[in-house]
PDB file of N, CA and C in Angstrom:
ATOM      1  N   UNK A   1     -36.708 -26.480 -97.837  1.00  0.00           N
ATOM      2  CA  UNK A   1     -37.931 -27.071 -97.325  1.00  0.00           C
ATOM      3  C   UNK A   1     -38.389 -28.227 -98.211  1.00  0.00           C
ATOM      4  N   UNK A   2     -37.957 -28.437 -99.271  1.00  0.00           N
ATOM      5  CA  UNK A   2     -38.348 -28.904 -99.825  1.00  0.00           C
ATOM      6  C   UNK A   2     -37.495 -30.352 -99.643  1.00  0.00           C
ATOM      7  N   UNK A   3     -36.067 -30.529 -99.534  1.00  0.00           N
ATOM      8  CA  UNK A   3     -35.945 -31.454 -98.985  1.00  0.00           C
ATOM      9  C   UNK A   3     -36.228 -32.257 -97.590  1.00  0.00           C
ATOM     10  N   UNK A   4     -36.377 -31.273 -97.265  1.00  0.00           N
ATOM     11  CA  UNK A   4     -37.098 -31.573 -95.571  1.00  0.00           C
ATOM     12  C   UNK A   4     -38.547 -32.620 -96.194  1.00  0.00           C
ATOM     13  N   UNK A   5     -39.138 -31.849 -96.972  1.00  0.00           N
ATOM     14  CA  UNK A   5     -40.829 -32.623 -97.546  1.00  0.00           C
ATOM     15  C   UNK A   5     -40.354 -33.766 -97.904  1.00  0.00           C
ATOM     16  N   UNK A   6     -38.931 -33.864 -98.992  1.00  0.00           N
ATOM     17  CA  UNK A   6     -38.744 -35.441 -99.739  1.00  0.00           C
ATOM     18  C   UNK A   6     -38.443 -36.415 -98.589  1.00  0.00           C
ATOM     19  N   UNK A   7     -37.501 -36.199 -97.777  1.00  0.00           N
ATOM     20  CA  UNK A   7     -36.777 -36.733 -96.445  1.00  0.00           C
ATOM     21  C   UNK A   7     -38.132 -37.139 -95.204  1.00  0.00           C
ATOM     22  N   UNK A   8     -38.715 -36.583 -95.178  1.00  0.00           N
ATOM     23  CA  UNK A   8     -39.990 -36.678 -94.594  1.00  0.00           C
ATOM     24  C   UNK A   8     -40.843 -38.268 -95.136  1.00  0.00           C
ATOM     25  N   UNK A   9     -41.193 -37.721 -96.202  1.00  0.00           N
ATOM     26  CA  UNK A   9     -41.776 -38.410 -96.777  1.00  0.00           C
ATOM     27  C   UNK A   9     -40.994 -39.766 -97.247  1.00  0.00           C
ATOM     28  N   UNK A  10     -40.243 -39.555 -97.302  1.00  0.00           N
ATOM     29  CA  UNK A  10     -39.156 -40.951 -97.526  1.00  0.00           C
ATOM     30  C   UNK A  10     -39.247 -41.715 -96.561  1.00  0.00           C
ATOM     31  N   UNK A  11     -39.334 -41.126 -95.250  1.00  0.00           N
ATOM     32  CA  UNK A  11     -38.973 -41.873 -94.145  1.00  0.00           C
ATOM     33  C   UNK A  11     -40.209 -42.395 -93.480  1.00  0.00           C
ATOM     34  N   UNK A  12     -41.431 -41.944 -93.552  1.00  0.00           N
ATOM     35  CA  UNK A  12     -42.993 -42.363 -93.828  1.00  0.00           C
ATOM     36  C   UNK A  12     -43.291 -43.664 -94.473  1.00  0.00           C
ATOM     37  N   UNK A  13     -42.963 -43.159 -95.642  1.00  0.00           N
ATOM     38  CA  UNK A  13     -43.505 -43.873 -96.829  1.00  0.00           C
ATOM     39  C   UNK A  13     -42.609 -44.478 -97.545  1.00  0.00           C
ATOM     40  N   UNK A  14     -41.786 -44.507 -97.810  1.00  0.00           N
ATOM     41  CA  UNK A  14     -40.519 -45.135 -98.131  1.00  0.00           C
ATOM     42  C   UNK A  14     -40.093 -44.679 -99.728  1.00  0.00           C
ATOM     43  N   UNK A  15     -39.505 -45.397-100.645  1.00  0.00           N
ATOM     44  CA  UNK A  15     -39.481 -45.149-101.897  1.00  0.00           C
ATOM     45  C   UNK A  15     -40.843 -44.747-102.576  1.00  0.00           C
ATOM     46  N   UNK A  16     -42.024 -44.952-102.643  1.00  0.00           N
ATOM     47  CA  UNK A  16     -42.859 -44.719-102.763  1.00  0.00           C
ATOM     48  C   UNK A  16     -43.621 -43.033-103.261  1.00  0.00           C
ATOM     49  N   UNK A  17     -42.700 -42.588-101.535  1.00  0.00           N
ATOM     50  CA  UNK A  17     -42.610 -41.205-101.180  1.00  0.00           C
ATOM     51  C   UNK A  17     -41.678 -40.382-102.088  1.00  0.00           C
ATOM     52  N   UNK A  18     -40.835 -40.850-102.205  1.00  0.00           N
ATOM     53  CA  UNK A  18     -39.928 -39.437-102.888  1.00  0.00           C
ATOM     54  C   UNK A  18     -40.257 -39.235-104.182  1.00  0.00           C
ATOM     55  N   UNK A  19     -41.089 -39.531-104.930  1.00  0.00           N
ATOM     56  CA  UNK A  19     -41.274 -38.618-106.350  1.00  0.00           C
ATOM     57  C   UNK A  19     -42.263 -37.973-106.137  1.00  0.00           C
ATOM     58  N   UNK A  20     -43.418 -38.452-105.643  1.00  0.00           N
ATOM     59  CA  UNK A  20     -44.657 -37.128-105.193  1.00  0.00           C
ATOM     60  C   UNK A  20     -44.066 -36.016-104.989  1.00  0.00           C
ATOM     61  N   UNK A  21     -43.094 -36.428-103.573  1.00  0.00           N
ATOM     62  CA  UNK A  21     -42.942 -35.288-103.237  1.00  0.00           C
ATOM     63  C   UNK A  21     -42.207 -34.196-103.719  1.00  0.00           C
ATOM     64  N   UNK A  22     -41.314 -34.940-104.535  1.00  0.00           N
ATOM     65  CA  UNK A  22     -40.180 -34.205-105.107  1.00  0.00           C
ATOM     66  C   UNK A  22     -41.061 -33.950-106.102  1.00  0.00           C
ATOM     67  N   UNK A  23     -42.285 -34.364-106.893  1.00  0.00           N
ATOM     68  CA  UNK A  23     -42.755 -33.554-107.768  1.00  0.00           C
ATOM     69  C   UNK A  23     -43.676 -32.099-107.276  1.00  0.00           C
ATOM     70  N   UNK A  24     -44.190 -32.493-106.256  1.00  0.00           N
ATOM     71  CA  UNK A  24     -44.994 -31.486-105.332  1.00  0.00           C
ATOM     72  C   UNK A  24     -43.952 -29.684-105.048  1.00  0.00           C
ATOM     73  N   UNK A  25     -42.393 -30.761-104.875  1.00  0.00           N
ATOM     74  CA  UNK A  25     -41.682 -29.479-104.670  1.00  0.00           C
ATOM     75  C   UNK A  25     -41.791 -28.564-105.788  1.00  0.00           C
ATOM     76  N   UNK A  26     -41.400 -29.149-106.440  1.00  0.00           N
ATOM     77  CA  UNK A  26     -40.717 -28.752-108.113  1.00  0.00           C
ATOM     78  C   UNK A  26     -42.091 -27.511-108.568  1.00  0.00           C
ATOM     79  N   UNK A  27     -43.262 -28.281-108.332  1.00  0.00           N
ATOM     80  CA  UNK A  27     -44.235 -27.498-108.310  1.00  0.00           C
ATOM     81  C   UNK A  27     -44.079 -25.874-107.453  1.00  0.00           C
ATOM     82  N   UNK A  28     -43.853 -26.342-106.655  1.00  0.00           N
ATOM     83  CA  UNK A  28     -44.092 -25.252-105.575  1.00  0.00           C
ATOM     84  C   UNK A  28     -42.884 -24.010-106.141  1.00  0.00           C
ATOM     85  N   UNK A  29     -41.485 -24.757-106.581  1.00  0.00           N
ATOM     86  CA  UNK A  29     -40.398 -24.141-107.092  1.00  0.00           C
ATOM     87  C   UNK A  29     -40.706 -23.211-108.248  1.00  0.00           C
ATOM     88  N   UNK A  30     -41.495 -23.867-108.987  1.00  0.00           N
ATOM     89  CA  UNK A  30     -42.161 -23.116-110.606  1.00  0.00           C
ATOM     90  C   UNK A  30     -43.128 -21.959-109.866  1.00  0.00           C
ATOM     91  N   UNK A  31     -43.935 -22.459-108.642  1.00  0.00           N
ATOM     92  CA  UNK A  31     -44.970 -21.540-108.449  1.00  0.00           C
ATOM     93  C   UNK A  31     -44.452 -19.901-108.067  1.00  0.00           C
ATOM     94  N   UNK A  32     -42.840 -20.203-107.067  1.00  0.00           N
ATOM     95  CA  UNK A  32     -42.175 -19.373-107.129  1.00  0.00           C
ATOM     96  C   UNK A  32     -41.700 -18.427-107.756  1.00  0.00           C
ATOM     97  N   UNK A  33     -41.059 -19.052-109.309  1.00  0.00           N
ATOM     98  CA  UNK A  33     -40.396 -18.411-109.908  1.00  0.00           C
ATOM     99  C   UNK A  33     -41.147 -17.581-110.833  1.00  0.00           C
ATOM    100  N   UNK A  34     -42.575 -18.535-111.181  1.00  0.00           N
ATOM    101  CA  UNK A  34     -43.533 -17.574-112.055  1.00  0.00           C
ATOM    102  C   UNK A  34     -43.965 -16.433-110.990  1.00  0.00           C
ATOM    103  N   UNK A  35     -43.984 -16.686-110.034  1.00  0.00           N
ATOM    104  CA  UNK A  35     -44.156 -14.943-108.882  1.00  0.00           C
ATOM    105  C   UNK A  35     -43.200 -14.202-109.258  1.00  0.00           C
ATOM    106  N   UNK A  36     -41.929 -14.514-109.033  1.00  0.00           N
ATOM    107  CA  UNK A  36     -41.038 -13.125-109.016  1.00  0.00           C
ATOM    108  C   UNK A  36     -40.560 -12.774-110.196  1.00  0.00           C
ATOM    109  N   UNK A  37     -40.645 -13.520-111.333  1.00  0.00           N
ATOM    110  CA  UNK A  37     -40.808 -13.080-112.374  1.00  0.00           C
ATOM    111  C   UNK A  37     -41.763 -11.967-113.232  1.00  0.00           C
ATOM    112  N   UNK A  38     -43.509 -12.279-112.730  1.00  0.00           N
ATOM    113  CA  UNK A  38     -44.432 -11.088-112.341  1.00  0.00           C
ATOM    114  C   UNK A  38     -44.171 -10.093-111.613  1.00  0.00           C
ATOM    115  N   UNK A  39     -43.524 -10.270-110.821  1.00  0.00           N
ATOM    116  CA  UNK A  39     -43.710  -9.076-110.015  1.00  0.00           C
ATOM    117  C   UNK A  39     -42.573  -8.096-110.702  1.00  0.00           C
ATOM    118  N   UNK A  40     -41.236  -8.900-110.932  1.00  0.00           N
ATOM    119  CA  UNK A  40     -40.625  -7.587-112.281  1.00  0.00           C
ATOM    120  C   UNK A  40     -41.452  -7.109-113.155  1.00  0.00           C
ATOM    121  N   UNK A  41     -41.780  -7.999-113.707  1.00  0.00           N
ATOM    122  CA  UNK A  41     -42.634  -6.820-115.082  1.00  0.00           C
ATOM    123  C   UNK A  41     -43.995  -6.172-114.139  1.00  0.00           C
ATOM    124  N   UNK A  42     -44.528  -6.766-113.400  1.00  0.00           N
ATOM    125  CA  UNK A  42     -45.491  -5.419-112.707  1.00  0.00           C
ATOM    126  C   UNK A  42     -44.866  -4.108-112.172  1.00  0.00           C
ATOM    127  N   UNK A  43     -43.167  -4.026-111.769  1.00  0.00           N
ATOM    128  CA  UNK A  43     -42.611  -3.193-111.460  1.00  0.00           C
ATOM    129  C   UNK A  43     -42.264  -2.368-112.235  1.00  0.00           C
ATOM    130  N   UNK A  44     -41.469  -2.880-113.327  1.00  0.00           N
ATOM    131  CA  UNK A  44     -41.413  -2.530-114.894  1.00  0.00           C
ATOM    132  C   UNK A  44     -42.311  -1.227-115.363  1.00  0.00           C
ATOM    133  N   UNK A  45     -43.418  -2.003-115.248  1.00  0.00           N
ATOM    134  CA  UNK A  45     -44.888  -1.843-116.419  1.00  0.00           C
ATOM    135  C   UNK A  45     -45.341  -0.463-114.922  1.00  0.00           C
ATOM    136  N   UNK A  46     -45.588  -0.226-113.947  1.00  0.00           N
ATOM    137  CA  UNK A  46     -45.583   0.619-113.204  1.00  0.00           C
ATOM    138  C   UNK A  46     -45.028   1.651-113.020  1.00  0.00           C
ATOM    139  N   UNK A  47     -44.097   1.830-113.497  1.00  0.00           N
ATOM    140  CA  UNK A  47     -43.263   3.011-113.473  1.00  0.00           C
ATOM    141  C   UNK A  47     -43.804   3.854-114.730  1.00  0.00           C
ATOM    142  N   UNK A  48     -44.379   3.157-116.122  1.00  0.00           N
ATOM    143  CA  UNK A  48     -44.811   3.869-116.529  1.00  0.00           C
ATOM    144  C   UNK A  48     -46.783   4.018-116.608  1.00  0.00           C
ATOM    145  N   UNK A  49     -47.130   2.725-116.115  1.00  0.00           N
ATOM    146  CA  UNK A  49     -48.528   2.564-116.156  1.00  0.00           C
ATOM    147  C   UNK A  49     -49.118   1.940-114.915  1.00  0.00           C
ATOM    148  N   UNK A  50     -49.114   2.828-114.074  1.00  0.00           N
ATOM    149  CA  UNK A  50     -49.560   2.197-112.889  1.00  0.00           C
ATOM    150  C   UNK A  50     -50.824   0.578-112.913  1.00  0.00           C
ATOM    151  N   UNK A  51     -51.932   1.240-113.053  1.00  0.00           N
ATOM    152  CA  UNK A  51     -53.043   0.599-113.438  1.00  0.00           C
ATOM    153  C   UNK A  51     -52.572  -0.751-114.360  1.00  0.00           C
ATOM    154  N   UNK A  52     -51.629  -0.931-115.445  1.00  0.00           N
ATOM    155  CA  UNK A  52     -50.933  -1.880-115.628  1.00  0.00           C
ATOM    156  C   UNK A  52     -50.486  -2.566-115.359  1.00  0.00           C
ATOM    157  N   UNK A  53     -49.223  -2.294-114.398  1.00  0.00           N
ATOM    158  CA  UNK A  53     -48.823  -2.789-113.061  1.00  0.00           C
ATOM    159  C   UNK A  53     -49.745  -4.007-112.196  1.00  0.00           C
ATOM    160  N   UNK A  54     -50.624  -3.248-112.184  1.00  0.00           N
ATOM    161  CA  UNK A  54     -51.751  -3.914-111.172  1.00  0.00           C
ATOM    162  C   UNK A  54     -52.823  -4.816-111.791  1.00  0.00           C
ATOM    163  N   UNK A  55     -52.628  -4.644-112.914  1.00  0.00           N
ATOM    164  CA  UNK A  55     -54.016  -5.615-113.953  1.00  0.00           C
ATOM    165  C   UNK A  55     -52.584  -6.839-114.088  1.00  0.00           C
ATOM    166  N   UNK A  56     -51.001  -6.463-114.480  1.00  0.00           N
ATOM    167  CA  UNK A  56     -50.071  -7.611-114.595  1.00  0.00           C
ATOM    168  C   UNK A  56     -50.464  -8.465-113.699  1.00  0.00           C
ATOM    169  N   UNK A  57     -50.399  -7.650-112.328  1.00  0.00           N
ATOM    170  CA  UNK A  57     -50.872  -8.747-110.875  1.00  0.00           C
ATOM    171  C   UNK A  57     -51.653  -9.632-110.822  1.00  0.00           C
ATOM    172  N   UNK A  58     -52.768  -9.205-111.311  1.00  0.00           N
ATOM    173  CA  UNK A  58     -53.671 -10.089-110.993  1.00  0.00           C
ATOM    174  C   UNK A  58     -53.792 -11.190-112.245  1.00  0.00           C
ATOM    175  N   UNK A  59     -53.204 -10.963-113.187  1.00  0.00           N
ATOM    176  CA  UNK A  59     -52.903 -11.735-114.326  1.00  0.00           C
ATOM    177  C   UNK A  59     -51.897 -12.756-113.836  1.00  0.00           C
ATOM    178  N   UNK A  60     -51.242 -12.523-112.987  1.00  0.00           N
ATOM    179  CA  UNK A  60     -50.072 -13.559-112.524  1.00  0.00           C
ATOM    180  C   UNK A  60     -51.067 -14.201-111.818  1.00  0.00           C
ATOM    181  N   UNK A  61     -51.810 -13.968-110.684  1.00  0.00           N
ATOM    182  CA  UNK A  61     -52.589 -14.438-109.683  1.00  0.00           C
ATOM    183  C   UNK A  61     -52.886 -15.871-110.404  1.00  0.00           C
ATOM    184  N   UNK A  62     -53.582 -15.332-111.481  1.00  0.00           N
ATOM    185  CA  UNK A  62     -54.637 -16.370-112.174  1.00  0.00           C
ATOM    186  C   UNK A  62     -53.691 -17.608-112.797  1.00  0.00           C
ATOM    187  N   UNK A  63     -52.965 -16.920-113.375  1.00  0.00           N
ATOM    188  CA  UNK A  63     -51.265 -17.939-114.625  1.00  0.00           C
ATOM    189  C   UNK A  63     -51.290 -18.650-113.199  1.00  0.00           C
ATOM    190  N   UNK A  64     -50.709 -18.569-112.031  1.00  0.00           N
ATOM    191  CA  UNK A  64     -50.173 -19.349-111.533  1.00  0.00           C
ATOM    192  C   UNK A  64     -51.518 -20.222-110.452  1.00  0.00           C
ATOM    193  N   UNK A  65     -52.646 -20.347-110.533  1.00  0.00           N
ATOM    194  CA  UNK A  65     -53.402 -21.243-109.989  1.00  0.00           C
ATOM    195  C   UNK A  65     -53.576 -21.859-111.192  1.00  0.00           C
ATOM    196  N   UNK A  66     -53.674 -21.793-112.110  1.00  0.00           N
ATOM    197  CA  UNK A  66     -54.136 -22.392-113.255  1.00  0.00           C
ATOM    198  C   UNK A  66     -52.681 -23.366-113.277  1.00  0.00           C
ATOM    199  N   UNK A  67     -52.175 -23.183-113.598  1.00  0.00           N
ATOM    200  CA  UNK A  67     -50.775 -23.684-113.491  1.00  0.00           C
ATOM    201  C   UNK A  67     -50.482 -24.712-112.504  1.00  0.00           C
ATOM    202  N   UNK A  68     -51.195 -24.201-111.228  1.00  0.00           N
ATOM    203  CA  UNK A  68     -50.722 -25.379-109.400  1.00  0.00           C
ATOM    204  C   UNK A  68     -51.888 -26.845-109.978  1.00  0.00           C
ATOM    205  N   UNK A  69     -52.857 -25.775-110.403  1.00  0.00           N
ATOM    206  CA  UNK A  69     -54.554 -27.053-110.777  1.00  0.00           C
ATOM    207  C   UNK A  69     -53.720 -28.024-111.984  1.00  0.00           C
ATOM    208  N   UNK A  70     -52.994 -27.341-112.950  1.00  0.00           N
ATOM    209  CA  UNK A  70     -53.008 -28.161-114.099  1.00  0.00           C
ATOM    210  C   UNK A  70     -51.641 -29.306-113.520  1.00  0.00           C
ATOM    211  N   UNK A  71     -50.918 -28.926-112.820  1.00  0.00           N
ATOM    212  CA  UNK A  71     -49.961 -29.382-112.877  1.00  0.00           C
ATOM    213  C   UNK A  71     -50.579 -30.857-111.547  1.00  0.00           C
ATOM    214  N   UNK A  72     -51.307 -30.474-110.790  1.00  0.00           N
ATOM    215  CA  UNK A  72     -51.310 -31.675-109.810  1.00  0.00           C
ATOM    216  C   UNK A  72     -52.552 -32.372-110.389  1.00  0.00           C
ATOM    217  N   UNK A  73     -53.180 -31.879-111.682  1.00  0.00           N
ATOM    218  CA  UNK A  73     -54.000 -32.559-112.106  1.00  0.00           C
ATOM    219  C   UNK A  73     -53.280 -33.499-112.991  1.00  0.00           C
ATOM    220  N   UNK A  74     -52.329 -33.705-113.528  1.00  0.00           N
ATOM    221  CA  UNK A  74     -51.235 -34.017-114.401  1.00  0.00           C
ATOM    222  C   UNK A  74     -50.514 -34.958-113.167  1.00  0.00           C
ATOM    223  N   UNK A  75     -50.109 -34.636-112.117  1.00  0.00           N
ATOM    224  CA  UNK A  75     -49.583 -35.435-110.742  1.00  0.00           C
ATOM    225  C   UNK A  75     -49.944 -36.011-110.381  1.00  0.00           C
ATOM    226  N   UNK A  76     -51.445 -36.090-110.111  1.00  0.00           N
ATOM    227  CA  UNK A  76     -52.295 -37.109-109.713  1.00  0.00           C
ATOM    228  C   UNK A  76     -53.077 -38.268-110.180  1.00  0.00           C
ATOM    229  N   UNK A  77     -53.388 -37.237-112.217  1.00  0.00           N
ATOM    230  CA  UNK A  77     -54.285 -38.251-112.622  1.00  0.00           C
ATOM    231  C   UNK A  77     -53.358 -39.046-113.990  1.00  0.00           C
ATOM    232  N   UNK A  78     -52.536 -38.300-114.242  1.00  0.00           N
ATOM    233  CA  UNK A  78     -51.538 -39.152-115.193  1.00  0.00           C
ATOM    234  C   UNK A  78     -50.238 -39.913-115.055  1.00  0.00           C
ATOM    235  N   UNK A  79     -49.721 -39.115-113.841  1.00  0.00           N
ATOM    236  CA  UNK A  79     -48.893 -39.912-113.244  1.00  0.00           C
ATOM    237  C   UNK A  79     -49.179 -40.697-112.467  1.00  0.00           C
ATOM    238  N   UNK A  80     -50.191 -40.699-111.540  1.00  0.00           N
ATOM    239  CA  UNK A  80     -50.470 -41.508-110.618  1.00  0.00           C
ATOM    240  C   UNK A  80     -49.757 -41.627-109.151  1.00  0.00           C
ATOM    241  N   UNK A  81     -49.265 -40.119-109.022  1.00  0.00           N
ATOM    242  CA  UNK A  81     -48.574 -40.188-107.439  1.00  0.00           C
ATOM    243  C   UNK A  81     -49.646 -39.568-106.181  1.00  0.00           C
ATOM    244  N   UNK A  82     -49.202 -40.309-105.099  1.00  0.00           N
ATOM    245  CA  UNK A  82     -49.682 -40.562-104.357  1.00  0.00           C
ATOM    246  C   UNK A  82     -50.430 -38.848-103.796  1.00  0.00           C
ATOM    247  N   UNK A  83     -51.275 -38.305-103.195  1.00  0.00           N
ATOM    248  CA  UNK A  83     -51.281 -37.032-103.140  1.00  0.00           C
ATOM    249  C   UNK A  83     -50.717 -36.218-102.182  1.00  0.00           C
ATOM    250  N   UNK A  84     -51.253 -37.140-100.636  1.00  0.00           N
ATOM    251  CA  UNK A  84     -50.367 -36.721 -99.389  1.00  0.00           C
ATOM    252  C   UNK A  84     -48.646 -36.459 -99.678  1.00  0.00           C
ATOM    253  N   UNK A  85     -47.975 -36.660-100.119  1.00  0.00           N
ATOM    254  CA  UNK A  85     -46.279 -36.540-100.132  1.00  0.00           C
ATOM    255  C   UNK A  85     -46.574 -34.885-101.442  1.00  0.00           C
ATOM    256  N   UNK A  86     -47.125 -35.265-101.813  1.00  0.00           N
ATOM    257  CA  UNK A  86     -47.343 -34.333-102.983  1.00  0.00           C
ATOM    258  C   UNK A  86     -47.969 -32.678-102.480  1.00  0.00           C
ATOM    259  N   UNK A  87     -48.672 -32.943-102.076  1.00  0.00           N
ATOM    260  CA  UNK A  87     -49.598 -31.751-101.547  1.00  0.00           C
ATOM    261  C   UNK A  87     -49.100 -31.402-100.608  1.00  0.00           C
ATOM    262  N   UNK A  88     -48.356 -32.022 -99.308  1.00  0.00           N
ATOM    263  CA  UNK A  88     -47.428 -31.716 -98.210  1.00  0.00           C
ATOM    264  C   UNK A  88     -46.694 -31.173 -98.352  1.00  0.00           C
ATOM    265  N   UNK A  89     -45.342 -31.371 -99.541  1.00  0.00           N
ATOM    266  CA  UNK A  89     -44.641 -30.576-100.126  1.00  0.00           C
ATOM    267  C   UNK A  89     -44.339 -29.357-100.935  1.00  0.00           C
ATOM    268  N   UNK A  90     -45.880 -29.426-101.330  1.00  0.00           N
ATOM    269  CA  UNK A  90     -45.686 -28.012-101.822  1.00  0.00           C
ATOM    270  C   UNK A  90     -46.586 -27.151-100.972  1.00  0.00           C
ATOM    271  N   UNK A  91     -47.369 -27.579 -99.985  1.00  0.00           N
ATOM    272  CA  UNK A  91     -47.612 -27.085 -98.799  1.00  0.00           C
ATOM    273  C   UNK A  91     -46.764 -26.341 -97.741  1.00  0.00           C
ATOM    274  N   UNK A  92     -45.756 -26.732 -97.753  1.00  0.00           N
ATOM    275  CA  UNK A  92     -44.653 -26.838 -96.708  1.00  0.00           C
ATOM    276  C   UNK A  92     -43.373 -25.626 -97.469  1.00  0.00           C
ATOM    277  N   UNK A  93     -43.260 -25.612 -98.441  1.00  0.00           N
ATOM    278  CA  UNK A  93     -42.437 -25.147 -99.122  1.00  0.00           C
ATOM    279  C   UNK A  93     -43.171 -23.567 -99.302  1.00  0.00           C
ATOM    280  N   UNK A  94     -44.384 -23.571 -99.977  1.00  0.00           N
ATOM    281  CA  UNK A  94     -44.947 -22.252-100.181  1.00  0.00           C
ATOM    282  C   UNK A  94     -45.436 -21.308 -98.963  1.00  0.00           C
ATOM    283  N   UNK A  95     -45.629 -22.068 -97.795  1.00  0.00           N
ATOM    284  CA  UNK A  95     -45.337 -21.970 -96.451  1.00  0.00           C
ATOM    285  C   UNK A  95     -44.037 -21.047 -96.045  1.00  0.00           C
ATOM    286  N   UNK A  96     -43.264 -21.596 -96.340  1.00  0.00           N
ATOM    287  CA  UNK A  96     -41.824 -21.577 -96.228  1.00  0.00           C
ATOM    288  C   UNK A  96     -41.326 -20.433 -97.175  1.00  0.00           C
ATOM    289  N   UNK A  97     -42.012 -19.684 -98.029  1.00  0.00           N
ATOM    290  CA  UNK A  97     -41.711 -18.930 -99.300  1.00  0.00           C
ATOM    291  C   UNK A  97     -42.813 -17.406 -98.757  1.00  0.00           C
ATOM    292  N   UNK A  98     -43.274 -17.702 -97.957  1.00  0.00           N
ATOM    293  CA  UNK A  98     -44.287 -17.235 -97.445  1.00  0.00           C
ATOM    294  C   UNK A  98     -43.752 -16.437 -96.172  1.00  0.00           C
ATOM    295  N   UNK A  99     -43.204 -17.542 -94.989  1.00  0.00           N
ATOM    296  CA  UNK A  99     -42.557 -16.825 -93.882  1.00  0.00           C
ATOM    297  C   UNK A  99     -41.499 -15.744 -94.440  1.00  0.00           C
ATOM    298  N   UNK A 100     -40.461 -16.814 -95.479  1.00  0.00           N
ATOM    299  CA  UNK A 100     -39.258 -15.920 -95.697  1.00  0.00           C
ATOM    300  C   UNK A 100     -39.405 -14.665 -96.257  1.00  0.00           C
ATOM    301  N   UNK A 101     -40.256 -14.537 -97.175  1.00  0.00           N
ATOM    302  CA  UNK A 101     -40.839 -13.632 -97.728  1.00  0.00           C
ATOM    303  C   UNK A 101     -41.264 -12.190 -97.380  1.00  0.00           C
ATOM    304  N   UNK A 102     -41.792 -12.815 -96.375  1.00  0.00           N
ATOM    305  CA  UNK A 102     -42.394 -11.563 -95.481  1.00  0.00           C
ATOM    306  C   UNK A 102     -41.343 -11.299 -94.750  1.00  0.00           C
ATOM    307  N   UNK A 103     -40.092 -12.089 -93.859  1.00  0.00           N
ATOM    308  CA  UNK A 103     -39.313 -11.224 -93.091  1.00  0.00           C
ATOM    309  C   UNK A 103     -38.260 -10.741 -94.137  1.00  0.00           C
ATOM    310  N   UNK A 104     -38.311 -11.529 -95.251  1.00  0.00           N
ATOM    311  CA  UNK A 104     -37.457 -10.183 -96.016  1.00  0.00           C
ATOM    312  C   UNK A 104     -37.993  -8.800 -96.321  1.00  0.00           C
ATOM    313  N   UNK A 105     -39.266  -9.257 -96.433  1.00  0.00           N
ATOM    314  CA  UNK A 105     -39.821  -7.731 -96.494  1.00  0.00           C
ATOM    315  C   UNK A 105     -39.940  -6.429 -95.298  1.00  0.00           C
ATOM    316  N   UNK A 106     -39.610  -7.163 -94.410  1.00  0.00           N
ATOM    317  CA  UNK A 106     -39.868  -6.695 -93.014  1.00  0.00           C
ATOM    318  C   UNK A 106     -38.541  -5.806 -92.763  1.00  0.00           C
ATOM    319  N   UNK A 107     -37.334  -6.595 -93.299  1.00  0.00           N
ATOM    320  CA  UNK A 107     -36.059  -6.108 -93.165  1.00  0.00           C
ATOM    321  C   UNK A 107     -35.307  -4.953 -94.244  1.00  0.00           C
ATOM    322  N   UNK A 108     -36.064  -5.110 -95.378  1.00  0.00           N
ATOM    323  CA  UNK A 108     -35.824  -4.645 -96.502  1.00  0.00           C
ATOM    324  C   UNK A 108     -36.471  -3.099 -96.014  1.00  0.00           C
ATOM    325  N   UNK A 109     -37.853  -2.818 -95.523  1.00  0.00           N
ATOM    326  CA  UNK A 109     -38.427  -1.424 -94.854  1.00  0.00           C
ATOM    327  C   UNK A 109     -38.014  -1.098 -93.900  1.00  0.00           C
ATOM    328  N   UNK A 110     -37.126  -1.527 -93.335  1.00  0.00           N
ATOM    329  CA  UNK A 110     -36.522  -1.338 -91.938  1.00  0.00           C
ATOM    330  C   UNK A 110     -35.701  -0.401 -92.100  1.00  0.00           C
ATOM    331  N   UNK A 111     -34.547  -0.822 -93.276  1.00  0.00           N
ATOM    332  CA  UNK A 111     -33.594  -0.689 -94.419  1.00  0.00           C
ATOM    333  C   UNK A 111     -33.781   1.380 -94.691  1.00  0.00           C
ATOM    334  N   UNK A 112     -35.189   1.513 -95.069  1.00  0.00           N
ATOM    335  CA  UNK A 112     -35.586   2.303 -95.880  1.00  0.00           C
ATOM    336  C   UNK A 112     -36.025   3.384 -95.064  1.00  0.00           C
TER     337      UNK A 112
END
């Protein structure tokens, strides 16, 4: 999806477009990986401390908005890219992380 956002936006906006967006992805990519990375150690940390588990969660919640704010605050006001290609893309992608997400989950209980 995320090339879909750069390709998009390329073809919009021209050269212009593809680093927003490709930074917007990259974003969205980190926003990812700091999730499923939490969610191991909440799995982890659950088996022996439930309530742990669940305080990890919401500790990720927070790491990773703090993280989307700092990073497009850094995208926007130091780099100077454009926001639409930027915000589209990681719009589109976490979207996209979102559908898949859930029908893996859908298939995975099916499974069970």
């Amino acid at each position: 999806m995320v090339l879909v956002g750069v390709s998009t936006s390329y073809y919009y906006l021209g050269s212009d477009g593809l680093l927003p967006a490709a930074y917007g992805g990259a974003v969205a990519v980190a926003n990812t990986i700091l999730l499923s990375r939490r969610l191991d150690s909440a799995g982890e940390m659950a088996k022996d401390n439930p309530d742990g588990g669940v305080l990890t969660l919401y500790l990720g919640v927070v790491q990773r908005f703090v993280f989307v704010l700092v990073m497009f605050g850094v995208g926007m006001g130091v780099l100077k890219l454009l926001p639409p290609p930027m915000l589209g893309t990681f719009a589109l992608s976490q979207l996209a992380f979102m559908l898949f997400g859930s029908k893996k989950a859908r298939s995975m209980a099916k499974k069970d």
